[in-house]
C-alpha atoms as a PDB file:
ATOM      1  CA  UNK A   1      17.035  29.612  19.619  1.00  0.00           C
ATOM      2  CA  UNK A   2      18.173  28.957  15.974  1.00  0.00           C
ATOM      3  CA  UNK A   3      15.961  29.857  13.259  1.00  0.00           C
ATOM      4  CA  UNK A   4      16.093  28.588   9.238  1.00  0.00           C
ATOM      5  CA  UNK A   5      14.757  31.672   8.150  1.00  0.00           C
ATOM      6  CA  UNK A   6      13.914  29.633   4.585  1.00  0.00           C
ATOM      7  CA  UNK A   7      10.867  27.858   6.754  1.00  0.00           C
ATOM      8  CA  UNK A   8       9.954  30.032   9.239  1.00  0.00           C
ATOM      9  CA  UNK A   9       6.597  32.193   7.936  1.00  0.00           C
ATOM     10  CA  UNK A  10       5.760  35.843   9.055  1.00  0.00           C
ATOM     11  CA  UNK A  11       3.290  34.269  11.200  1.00  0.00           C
ATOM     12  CA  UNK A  12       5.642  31.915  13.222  1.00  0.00           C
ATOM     13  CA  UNK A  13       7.875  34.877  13.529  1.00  0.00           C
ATOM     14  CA  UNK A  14       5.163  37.179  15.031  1.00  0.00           C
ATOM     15  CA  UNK A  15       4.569  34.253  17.961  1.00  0.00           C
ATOM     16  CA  UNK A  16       8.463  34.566  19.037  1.00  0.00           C
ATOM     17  CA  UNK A  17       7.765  38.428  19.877  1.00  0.00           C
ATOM     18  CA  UNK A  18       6.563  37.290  23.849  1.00  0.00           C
ATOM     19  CA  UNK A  19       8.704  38.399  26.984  1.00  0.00           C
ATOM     20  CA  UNK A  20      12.075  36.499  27.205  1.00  0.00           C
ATOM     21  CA  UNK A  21      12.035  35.497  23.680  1.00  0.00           C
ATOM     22  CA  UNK A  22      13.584  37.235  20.284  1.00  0.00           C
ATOM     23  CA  UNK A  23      13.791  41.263  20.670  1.00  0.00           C
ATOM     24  CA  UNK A  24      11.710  42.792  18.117  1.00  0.00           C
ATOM     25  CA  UNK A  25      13.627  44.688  16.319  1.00  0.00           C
ATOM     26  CA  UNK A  26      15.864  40.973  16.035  1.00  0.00           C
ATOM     27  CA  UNK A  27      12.802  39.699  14.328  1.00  0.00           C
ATOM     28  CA  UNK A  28      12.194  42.490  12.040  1.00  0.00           C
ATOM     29  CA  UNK A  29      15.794  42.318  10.951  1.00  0.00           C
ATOM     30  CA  UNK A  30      15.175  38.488   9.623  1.00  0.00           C
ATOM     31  CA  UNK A  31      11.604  39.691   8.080  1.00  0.00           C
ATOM     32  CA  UNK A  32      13.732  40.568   4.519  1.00  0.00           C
ATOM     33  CA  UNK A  33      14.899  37.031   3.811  1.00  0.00           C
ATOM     34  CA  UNK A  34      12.107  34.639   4.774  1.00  0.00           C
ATOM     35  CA  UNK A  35      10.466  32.881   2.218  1.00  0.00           C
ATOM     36  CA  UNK A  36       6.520  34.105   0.733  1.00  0.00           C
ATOM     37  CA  UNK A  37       4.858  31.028  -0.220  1.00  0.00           C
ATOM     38  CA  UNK A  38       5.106  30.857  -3.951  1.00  0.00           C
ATOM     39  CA  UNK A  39       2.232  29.457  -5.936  1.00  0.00           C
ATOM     40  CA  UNK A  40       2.181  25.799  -6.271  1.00  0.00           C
ATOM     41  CA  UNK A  41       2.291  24.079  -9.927  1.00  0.00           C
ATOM     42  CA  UNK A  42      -1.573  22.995 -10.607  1.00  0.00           C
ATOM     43  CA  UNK A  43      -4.511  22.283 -12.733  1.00  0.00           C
ATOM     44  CA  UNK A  44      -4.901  26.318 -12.898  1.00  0.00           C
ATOM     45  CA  UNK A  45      -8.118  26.615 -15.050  1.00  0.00           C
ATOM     46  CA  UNK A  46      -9.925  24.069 -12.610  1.00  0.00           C
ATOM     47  CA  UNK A  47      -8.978  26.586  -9.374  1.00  0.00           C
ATOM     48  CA  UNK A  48      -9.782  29.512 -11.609  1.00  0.00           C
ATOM     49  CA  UNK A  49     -13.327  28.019 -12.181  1.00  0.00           C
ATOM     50  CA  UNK A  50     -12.931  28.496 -16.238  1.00  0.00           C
ATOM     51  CA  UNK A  51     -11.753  25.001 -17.277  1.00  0.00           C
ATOM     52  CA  UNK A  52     -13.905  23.951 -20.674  1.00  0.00           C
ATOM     53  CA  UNK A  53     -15.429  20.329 -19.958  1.00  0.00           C
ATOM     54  CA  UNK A  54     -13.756  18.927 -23.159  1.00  0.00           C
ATOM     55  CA  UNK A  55     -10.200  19.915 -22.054  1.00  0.00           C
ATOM     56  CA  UNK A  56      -7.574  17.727 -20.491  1.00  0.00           C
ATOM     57  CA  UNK A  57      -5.264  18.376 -17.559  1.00  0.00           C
ATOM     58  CA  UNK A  58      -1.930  17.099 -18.740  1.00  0.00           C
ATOM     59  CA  UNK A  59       0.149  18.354 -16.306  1.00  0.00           C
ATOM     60  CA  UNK A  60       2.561  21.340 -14.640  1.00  0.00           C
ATOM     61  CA  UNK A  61       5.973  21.933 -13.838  1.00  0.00           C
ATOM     62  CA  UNK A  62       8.088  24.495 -12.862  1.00  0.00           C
ATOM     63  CA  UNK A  63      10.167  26.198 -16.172  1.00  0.00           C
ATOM     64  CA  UNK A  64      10.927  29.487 -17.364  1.00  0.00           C
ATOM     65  CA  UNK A  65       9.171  31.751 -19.959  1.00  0.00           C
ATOM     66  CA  UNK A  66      12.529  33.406 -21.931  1.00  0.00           C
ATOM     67  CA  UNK A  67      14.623  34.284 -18.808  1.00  0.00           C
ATOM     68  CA  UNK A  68      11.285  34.533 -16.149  1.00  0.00           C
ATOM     69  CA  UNK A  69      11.176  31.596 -13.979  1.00  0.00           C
ATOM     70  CA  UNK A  70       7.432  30.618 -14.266  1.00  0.00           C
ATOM     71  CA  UNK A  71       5.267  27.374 -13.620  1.00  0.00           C
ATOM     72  CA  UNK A  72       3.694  25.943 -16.629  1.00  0.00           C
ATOM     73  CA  UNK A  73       0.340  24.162 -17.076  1.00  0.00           C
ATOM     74  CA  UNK A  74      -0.458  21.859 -20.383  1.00  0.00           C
ATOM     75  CA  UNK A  75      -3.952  20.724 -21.590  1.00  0.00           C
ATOM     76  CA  UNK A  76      -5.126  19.206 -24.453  1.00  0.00           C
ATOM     77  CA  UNK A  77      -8.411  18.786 -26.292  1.00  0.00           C
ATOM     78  CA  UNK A  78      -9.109  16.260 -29.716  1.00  0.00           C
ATOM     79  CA  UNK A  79      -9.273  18.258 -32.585  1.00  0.00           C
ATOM     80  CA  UNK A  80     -13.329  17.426 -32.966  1.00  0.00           C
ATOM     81  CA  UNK A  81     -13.846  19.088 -29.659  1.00  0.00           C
ATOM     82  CA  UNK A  82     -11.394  21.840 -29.732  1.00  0.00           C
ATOM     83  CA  UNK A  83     -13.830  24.675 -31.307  1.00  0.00           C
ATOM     84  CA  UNK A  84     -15.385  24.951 -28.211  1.00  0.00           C
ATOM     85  CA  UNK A  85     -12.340  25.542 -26.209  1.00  0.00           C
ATOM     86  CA  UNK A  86     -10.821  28.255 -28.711  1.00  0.00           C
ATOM     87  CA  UNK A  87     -14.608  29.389 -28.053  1.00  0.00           C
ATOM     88  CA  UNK A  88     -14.403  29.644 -24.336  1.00  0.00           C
ATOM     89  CA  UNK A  89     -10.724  30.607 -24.251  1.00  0.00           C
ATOM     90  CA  UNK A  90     -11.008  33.663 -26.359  1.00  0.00           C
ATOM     91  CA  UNK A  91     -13.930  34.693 -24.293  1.00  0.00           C
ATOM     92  CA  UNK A  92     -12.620  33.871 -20.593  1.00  0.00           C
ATOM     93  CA  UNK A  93      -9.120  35.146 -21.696  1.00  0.00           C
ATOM     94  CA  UNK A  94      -9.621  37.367 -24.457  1.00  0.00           C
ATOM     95  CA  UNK A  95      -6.764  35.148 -26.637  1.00  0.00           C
ATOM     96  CA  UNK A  96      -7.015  35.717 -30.162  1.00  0.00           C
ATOM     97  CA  UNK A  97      -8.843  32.983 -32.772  1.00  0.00           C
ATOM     98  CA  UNK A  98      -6.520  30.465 -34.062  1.00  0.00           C
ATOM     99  CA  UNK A  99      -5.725  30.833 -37.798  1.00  0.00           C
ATOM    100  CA  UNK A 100      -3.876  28.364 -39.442  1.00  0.00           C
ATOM    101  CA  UNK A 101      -0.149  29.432 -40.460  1.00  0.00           C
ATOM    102  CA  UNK A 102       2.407  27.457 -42.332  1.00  0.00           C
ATOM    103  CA  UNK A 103       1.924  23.968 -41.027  1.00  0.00           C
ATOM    104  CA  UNK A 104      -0.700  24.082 -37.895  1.00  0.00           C
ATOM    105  CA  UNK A 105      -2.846  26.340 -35.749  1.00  0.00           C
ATOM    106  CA  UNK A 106      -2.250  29.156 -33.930  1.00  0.00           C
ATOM    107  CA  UNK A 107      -3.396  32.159 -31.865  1.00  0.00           C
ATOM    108  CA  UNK A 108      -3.817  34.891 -35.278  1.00  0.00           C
ATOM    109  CA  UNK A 109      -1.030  38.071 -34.213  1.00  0.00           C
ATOM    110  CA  UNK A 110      -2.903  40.274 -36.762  1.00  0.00           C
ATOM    111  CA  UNK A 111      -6.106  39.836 -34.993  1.00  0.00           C
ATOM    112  CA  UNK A 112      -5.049  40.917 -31.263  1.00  0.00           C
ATOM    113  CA  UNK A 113      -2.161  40.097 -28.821  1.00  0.00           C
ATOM    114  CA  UNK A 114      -1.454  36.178 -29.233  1.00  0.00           C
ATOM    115  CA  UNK A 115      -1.754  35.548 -25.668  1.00  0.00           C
ATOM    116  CA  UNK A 116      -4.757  35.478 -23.831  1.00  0.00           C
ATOM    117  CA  UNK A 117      -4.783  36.565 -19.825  1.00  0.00           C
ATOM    118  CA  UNK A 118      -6.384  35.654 -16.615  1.00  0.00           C
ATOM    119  CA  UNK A 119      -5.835  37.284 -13.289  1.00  0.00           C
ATOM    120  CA  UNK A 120      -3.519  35.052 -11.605  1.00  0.00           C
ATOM    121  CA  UNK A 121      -2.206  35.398  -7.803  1.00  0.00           C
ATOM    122  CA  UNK A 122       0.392  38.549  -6.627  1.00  0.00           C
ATOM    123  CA  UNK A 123      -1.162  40.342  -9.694  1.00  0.00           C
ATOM    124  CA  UNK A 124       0.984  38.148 -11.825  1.00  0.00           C
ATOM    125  CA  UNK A 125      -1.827  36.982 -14.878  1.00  0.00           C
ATOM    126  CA  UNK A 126      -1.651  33.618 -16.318  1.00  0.00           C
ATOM    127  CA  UNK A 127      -0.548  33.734 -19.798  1.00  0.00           C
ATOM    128  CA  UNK A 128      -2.649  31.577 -22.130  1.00  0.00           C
ATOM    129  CA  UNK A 129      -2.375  30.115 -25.061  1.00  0.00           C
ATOM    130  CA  UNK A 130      -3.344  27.452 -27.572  1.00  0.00           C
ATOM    131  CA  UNK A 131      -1.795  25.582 -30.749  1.00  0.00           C
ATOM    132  CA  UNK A 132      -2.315  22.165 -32.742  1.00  0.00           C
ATOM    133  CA  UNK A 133      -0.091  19.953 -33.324  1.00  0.00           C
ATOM    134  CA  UNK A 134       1.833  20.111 -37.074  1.00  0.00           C
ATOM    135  CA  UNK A 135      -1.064  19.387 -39.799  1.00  0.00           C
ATOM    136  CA  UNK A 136      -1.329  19.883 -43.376  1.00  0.00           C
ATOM    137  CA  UNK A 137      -5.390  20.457 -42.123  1.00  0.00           C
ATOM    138  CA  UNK A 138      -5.804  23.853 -42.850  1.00  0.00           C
ATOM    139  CA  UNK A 139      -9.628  24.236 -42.893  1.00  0.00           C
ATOM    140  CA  UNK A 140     -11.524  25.092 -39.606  1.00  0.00           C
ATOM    141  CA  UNK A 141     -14.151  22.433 -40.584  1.00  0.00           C
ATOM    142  CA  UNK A 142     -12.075  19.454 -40.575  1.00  0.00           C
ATOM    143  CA  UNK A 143     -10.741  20.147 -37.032  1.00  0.00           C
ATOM    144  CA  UNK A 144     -11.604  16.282 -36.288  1.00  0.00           C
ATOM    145  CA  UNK A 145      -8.717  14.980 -38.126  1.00  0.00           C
ATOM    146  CA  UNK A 146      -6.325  17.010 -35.860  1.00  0.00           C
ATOM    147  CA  UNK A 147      -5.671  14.137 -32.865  1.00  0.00           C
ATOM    148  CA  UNK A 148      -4.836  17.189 -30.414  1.00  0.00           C
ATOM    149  CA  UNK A 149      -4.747  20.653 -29.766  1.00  0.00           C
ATOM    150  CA  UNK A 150      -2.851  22.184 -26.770  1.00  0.00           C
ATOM    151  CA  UNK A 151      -3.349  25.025 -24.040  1.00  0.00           C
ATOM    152  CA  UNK A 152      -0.714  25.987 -22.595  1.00  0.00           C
ATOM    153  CA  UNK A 153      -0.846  28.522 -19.056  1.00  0.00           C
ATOM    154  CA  UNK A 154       1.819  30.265 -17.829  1.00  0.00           C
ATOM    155  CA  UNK A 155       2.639  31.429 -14.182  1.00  0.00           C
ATOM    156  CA  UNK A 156       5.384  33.552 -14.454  1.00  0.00           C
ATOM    157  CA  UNK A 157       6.764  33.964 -10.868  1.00  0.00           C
ATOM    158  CA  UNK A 158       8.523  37.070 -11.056  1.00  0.00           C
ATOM    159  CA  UNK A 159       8.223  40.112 -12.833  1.00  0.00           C
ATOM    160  CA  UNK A 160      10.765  40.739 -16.455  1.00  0.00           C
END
């Protein structure tokens, strides 16, 4: 019986341990290099339950976060709506307000840690975070000229 050991799950492996099939200890020898289901790239604020009704699921792909391979989630939100998702984000995720630096918006660093959190799965946490685009708007109250603001959520899939 050959076995990829890539596609075979702990569950399919317990099933060969019957009478005149793999010896046990064969089987707890290959336990070390088969695959655990990673996470799968998603709308990850829709699964969590906390996606704002104004935000847009762009996309997700698999990246890296500095040297961490990770999977990556982008939303967006117009800039009239996007109070209301710095609103629900820095309550759901505890990211900091925006503040406007240099030439658009941004989590404020002085405030708290940039990043916001959400328990994500294998006790990894989504890292959140969101951002305008470059603008010369640099008052809260004129948000609507902004065309879009983005969230970003990161996955990363191993530890630093």
């Amino acid at each position: 019986m050959k076995i990829h050991s890539e596609a075979v799950g702990f569950t399919k492996l317990l099933k060969l341990i019957k009478p005149g099939r793999m010896p046990a200890l064969a089987l707890f020898a290959l336990l070390p290099h088969c695959a655990l289901a990673e996470p799968s790239c998603g709308d990850f604020l829709e699964a969590a339950g906390r996606k704002p009704p104004a935000l847009e699921f762009v996309g997700c792909q698999p990246g890296h976060d500095a040297q961490v391979r990770a999977l990556i989630a982008t939303y967006r939100v117009r800039g009239a709506l996007a109070a209301g998702v710095e609103d629900a984000l820095v309550r759901d995720t505890q990211m900091a307000r925006l503040r406007f630096a240099c030439c658009g918006w941004e989590p404020d660093m002085a405030d708290r840690s940039r990043l916001g959190s959400l328990p994500g799965p294998d006790q990894l946490p989504y890292q959140v975070t969101m951002a305008s685009e470059e603008t010369l708007v640099n008052q809260r109250s004129a948000w609507y000229a902004i065309p879009w603001f983005h969230v970003t959520l990161t996955l990363p899939l191993e530890e630093p």
